[in-house]
C-alpha atoms as a PDB file:
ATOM      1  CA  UNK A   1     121.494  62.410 127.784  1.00  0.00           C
ATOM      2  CA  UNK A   2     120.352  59.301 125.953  1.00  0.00           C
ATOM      3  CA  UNK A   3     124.072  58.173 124.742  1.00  0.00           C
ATOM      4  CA  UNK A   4     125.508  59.240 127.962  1.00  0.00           C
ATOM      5  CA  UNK A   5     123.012  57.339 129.888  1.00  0.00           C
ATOM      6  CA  UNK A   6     123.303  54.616 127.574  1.00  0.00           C
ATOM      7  CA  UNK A   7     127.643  54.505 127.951  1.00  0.00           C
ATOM      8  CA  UNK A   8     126.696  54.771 131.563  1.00  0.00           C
ATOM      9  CA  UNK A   9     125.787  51.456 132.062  1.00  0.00           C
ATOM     10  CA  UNK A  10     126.495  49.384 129.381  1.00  0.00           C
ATOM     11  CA  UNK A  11     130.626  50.142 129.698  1.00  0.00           C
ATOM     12  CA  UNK A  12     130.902  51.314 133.674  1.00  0.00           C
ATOM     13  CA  UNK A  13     128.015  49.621 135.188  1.00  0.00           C
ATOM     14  CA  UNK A  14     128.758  46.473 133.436  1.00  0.00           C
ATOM     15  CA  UNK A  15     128.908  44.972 129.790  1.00  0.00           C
ATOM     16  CA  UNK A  16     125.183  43.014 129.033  1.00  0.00           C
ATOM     17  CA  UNK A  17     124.473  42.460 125.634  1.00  0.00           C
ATOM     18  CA  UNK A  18     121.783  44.119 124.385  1.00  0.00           C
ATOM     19  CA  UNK A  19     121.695  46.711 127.337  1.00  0.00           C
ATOM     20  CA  UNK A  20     121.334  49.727 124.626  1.00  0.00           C
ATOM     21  CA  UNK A  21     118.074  48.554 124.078  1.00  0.00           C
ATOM     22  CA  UNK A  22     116.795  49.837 127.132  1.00  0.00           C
ATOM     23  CA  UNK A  23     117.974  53.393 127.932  1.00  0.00           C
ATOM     24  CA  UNK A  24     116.105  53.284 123.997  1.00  0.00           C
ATOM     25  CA  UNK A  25     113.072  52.643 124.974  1.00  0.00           C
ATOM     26  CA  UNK A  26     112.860  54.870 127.678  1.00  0.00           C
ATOM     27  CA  UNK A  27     114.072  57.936 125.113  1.00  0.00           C
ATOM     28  CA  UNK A  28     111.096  57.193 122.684  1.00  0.00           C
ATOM     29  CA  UNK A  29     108.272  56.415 125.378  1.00  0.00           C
ATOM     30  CA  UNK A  30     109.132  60.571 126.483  1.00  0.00           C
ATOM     31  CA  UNK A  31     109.052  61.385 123.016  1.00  0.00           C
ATOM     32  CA  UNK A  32     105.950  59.468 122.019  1.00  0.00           C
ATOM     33  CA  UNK A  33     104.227  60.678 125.214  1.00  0.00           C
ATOM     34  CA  UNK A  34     105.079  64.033 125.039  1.00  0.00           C
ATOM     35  CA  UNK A  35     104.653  64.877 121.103  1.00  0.00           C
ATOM     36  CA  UNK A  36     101.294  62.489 121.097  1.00  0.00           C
ATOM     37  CA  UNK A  37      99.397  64.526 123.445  1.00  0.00           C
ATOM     38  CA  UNK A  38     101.026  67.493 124.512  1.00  0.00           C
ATOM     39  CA  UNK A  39      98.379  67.365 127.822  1.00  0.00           C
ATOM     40  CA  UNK A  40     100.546  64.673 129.054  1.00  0.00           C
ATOM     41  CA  UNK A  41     103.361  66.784 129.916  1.00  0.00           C
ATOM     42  CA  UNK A  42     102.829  68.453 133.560  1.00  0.00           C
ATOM     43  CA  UNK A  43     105.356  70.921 134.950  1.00  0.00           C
ATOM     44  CA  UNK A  44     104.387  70.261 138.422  1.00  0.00           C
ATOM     45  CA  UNK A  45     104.748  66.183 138.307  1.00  0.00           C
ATOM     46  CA  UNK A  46     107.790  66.343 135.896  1.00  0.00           C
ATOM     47  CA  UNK A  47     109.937  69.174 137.562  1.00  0.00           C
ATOM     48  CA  UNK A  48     109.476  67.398 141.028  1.00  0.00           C
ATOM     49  CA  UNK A  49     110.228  63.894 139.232  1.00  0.00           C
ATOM     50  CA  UNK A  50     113.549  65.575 137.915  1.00  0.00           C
ATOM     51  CA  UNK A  51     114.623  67.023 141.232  1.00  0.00           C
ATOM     52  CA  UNK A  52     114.096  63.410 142.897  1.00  0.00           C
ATOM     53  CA  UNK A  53     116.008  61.654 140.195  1.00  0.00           C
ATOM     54  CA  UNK A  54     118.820  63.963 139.714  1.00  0.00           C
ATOM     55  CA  UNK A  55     119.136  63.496 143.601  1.00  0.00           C
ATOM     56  CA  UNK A  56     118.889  59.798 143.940  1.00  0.00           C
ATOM     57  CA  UNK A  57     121.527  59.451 140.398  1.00  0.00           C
ATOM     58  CA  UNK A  58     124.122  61.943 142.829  1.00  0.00           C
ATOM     59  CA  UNK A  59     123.502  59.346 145.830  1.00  0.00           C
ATOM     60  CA  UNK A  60     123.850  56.369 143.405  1.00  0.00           C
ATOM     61  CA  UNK A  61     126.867  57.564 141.826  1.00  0.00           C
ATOM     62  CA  UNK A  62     128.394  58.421 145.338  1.00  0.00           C
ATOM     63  CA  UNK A  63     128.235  55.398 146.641  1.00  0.00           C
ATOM     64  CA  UNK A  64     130.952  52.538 146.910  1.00  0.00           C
ATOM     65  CA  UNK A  65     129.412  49.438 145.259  1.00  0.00           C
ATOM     66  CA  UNK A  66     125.470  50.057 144.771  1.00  0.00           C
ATOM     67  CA  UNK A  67     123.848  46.967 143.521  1.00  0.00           C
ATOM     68  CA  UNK A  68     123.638  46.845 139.418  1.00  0.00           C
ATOM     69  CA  UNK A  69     120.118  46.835 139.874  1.00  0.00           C
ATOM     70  CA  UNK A  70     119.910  49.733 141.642  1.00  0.00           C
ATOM     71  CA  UNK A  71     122.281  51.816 139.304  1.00  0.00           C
ATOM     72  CA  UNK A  72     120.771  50.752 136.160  1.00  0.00           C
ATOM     73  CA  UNK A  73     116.903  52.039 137.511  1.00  0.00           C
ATOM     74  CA  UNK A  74     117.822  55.117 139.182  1.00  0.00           C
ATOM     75  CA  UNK A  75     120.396  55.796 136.019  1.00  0.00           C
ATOM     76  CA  UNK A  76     117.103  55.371 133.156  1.00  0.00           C
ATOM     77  CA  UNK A  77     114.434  57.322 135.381  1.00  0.00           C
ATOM     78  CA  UNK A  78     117.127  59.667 135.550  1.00  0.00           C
ATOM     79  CA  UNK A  79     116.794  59.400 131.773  1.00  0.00           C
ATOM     80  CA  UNK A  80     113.088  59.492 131.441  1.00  0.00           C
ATOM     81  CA  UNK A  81     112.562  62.582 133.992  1.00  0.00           C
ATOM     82  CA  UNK A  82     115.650  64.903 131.701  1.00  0.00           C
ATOM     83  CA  UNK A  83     113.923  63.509 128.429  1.00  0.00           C
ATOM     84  CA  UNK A  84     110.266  64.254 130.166  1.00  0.00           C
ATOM     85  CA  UNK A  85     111.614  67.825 131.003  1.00  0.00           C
ATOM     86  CA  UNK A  86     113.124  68.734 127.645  1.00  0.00           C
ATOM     87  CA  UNK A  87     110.704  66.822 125.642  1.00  0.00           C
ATOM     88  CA  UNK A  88     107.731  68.385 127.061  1.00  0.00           C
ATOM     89  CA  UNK A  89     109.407  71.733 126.967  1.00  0.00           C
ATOM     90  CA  UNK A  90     109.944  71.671 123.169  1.00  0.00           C
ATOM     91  CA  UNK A  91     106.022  70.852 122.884  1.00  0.00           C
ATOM     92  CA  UNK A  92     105.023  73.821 124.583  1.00  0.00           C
ATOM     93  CA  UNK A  93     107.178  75.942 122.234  1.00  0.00           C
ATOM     94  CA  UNK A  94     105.706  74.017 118.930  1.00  0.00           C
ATOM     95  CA  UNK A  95     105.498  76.890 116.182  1.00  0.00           C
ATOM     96  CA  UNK A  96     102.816  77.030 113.498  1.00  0.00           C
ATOM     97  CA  UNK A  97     102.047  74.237 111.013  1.00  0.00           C
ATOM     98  CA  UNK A  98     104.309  76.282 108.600  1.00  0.00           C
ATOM     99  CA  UNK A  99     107.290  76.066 110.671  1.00  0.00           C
ATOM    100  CA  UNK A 100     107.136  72.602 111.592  1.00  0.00           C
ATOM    101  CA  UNK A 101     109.844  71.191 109.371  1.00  0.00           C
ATOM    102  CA  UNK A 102     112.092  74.093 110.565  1.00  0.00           C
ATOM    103  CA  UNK A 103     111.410  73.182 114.654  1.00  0.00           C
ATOM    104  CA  UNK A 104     111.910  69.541 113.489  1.00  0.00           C
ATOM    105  CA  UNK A 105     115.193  69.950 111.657  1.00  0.00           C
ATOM    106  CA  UNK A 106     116.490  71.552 114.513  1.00  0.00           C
ATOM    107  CA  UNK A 107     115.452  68.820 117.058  1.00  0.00           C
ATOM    108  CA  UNK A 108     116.888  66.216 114.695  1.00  0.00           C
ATOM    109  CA  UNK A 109     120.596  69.016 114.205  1.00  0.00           C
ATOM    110  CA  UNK A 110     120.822  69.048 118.178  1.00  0.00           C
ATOM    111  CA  UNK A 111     120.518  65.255 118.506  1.00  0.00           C
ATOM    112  CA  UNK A 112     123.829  64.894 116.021  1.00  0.00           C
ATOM    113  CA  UNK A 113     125.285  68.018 117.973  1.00  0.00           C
ATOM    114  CA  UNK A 114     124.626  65.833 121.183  1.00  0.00           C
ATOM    115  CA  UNK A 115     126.013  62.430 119.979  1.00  0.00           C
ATOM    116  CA  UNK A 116     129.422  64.126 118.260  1.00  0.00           C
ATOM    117  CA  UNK A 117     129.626  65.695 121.310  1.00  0.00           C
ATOM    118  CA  UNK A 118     129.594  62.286 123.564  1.00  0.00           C
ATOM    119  CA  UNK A 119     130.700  59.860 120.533  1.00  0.00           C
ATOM    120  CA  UNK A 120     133.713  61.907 119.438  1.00  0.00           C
ATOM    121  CA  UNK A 121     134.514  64.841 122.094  1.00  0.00           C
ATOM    122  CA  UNK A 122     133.757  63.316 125.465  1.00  0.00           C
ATOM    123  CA  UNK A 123     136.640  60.356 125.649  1.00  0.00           C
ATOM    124  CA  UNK A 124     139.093  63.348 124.398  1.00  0.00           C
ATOM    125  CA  UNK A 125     138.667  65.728 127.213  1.00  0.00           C
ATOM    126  CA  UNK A 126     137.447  63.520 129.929  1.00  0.00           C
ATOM    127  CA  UNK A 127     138.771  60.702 131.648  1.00  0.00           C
ATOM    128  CA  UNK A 128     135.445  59.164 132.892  1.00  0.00           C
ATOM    129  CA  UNK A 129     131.807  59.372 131.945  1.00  0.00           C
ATOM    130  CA  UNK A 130     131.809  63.010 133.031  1.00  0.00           C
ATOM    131  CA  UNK A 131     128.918  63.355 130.278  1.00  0.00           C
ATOM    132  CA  UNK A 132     126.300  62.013 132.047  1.00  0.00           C
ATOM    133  CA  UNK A 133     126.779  64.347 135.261  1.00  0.00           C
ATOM    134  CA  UNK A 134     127.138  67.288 132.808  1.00  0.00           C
ATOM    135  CA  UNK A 135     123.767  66.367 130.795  1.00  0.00           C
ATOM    136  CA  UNK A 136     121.301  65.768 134.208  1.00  0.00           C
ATOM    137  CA  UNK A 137     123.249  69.608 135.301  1.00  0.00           C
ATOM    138  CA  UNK A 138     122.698  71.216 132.134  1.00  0.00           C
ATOM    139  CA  UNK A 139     118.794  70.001 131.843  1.00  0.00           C
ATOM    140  CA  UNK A 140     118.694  71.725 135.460  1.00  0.00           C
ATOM    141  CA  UNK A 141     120.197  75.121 134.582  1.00  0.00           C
ATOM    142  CA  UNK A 142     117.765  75.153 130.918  1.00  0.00           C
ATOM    143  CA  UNK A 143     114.947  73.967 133.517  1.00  0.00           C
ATOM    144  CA  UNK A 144     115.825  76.857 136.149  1.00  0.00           C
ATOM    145  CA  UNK A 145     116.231  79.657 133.146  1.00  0.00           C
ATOM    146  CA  UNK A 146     112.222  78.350 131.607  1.00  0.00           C
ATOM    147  CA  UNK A 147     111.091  79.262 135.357  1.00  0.00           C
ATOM    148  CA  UNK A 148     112.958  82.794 136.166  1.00  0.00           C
ATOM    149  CA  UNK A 149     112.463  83.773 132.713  1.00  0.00           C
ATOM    150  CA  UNK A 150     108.681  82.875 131.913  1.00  0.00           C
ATOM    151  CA  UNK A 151     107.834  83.214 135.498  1.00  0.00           C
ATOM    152  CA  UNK A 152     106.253  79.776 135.555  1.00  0.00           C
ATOM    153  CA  UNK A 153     102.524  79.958 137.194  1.00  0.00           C
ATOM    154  CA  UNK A 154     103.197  76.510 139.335  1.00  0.00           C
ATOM    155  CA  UNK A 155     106.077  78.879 141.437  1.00  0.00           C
ATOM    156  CA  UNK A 156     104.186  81.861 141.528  1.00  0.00           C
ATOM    157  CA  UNK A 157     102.987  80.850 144.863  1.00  0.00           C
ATOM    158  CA  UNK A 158     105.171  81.357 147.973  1.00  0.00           C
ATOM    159  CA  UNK A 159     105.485  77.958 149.380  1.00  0.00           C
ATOM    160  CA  UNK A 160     106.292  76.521 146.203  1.00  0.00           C
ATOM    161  CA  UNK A 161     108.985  79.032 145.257  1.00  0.00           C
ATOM    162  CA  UNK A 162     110.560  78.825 148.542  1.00  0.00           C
ATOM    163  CA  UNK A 163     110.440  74.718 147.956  1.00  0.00           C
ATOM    164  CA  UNK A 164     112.655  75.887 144.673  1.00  0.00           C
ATOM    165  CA  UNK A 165     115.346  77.895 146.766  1.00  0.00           C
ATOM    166  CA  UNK A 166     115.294  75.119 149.283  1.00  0.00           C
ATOM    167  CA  UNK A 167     115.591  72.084 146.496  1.00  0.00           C
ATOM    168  CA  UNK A 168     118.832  74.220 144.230  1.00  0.00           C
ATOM    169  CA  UNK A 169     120.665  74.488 147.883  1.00  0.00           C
ATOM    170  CA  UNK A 170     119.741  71.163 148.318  1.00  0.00           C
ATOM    171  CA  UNK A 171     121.779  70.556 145.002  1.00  0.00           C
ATOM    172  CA  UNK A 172     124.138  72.335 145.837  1.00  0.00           C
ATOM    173  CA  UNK A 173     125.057  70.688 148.858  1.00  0.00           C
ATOM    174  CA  UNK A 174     124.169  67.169 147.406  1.00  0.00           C
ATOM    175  CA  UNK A 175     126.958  68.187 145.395  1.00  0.00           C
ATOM    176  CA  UNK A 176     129.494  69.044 147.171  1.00  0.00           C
ATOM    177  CA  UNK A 177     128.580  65.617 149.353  1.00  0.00           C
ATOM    178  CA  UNK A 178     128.979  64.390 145.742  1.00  0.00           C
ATOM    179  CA  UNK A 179     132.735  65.594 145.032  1.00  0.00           C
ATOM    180  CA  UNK A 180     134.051  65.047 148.345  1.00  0.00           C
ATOM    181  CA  UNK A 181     133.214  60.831 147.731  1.00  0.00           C
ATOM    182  CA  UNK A 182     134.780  61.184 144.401  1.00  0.00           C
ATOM    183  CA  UNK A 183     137.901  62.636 146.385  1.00  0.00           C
ATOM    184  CA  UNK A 184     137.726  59.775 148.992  1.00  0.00           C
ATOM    185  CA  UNK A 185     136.805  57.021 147.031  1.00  0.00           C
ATOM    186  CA  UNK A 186     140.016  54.276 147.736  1.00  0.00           C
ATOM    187  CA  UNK A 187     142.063  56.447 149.375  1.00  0.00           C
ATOM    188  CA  UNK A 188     144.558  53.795 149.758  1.00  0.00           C
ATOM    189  CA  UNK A 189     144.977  53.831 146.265  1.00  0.00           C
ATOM    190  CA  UNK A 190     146.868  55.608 143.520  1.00  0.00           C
ATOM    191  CA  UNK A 191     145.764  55.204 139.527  1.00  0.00           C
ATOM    192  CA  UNK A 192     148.658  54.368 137.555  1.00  0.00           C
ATOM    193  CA  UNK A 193     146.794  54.744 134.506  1.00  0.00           C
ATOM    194  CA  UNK A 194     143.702  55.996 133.007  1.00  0.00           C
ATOM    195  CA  UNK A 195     142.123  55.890 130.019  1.00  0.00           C
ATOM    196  CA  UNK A 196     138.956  56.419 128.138  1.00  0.00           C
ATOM    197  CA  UNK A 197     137.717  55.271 124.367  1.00  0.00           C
ATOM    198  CA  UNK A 198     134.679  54.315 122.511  1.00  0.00           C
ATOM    199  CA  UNK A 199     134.581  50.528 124.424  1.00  0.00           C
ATOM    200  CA  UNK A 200     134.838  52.555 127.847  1.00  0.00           C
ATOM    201  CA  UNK A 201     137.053  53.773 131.081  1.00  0.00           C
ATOM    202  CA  UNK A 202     140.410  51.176 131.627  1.00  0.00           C
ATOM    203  CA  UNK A 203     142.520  52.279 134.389  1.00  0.00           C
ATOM    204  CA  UNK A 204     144.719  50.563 136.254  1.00  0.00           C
ATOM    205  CA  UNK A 205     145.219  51.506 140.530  1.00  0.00           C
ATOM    206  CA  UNK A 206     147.779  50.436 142.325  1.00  0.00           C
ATOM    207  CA  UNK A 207     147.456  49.517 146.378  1.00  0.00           C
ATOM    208  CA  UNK A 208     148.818  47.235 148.970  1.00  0.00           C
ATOM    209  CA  UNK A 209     147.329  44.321 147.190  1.00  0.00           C
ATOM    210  CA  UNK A 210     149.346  45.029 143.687  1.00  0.00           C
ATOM    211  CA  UNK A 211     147.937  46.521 140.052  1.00  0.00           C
ATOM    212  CA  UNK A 212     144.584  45.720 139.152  1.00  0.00           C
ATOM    213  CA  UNK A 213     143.098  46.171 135.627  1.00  0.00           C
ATOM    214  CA  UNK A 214     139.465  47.985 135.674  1.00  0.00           C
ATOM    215  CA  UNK A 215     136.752  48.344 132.921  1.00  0.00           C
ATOM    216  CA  UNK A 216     134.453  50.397 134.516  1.00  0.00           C
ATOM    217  CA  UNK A 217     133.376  48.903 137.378  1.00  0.00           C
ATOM    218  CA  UNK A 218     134.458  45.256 136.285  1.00  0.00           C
ATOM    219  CA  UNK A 219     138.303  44.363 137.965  1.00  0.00           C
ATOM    220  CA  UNK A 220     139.516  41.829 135.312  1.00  0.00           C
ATOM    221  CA  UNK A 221     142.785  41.229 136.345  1.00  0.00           C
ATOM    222  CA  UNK A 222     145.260  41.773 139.491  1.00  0.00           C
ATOM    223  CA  UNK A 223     149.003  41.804 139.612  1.00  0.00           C
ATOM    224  CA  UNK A 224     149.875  40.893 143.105  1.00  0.00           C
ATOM    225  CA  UNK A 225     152.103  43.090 144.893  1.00  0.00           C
ATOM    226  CA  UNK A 226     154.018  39.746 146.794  1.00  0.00           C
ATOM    227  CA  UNK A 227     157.266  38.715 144.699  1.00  0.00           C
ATOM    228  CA  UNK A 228     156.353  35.213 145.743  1.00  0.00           C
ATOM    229  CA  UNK A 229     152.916  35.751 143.356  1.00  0.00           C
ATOM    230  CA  UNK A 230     153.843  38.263 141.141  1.00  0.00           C
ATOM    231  CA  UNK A 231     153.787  36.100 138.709  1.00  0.00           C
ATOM    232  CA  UNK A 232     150.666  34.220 139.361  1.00  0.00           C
ATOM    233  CA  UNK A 233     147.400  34.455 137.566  1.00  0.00           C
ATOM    234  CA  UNK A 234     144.493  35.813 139.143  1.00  0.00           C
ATOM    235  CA  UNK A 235     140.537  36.252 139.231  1.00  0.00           C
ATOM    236  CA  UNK A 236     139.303  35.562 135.236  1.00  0.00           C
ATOM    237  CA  UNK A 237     142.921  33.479 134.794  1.00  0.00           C
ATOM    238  CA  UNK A 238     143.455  31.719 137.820  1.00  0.00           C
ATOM    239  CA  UNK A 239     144.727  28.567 138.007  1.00  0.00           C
ATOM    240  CA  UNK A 240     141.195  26.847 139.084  1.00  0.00           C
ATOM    241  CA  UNK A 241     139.362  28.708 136.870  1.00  0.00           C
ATOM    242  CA  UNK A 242     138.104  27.309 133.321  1.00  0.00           C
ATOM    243  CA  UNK A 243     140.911  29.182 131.435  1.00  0.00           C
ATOM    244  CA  UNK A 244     143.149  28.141 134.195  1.00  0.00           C
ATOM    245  CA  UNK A 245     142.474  24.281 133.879  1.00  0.00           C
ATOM    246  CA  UNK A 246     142.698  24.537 129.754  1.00  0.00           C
ATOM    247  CA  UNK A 247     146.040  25.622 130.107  1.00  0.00           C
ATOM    248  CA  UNK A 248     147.006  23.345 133.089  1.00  0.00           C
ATOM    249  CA  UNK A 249     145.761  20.149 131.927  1.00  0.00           C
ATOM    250  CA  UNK A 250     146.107  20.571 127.846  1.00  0.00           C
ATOM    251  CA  UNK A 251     149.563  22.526 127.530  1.00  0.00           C
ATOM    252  CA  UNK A 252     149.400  21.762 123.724  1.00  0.00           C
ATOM    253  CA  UNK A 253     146.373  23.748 123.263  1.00  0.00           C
ATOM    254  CA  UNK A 254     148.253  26.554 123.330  1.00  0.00           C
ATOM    255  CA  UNK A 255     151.019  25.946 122.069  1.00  0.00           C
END
């Protein structure tokens, strides 16, 4: 969740240097809050905090052009309410002093598991940052098998495990709301190419305007569709632009 979170917005929202720092922080204040004082960790608060974020990251991620502000806050509480949940999970199941460097290990064996898994597997079999979608889902089914399988004492009472049914068909509608953007997002356009690597998502849609280049969210480049401009450089490169006046004005520059 933390390198998905952290591709999230430093390749689709947009590229800020030093942007990794943040998603960071937010990683270790759940770990040093929930491993300081295990009292810290509340089901109650934390559950509902995870069922409000994962809801408000599916409305984010739904929409057309959410402000960058907007996406990178809901996108790290999203963080902070998963690492909350798991975090505070794994304290509760904190073995004997003897066993310590055992649980440990393992904590520190799933974190490479995780990051091989979005480093190296994730731009191989998806085409976007499915990753982070598939991290805030799988925290929901671990969270959902702790409370039908322990029989958690916060649901035990009727209201509240009603508020559970209600909240997972919620999801599942939220959902389905979700998909149904992804499959009407630009319908006027078709992707010529798509592509994902370790700097990101490139793909390149084509509509009535012409081509247009795409790093995550950031359009760097159109090829008009008019023969007249076909040729003509645009946005970053056009001809009133700073690169656009180099080349105008000092055509030995680049030569």
């Amino acid at each position: 969740m933390l390198l998905s979170t952290t591709n999230l917005i430093s390749q689709e929202v947009g590229v800020i240097r030093l942007r990794w720092v943040l998603p960071l922080g937010v990683y270790l204040l759940t770990f040093i809050i929930c491993f300081g004082d295990e009292r810290w960790y509340r089901r109650r608060i934390f559950h509902t905090l995870y069922a409000l974020a994962f809801s408000a990251a599916l409305v984010v991620l739904s929409a057309s052009a959410p402000h960058i502000l907007i996406q990178i806050t809901i996108f790290c509480v999203a963080l902070f309410a998963v690492c909350m949940v798991c975090h505070g999970e794994l304290v509760r199941r904190k073995p004997a002093s003897e066993f310590l460097s055992s649980f440990y290990l393992t904590i520190a064996v799933g974190g490479v598991l995780g990051s091989i898994f979005v480093v190296l597997i994730a731009p191989h079999i998806f085409q976007q940052f499915w990753e982070f979608q598939l991290s805030l889902l799988t925290c929901g089914v671990l969270l959902l098998t702790i409370v039908f399988l322990e029989k958690v004492l916060v649901y035990k009472h009727l209201t509240l495990r009603m508020l559970l049914y209600a909240i997972i068909i919620g999801f599942m509608f939220q959902g389905y709301t979700y998909g149904m953007a992804l499959i009407h997002r630009n319908p006027d356009a078709r992707v010529a190419l798509r592509a994902k690597n370790f700097f990101g998502v490139k793909a390149v849609p084509k509509d009535q305007h012409g081509n247009w280049l795409l790093h995550g969210q950031t359009r760097h480049g159109v090829q008009l569709a008019d023969p007249a401009f076909h040729d003509a450089p645009t946005l970053y490169y056009w001809r009133q632009s700073g690169v656009g006046l180099i080349l105008e004005h000092y055509p030995g520059f680049y030569r």
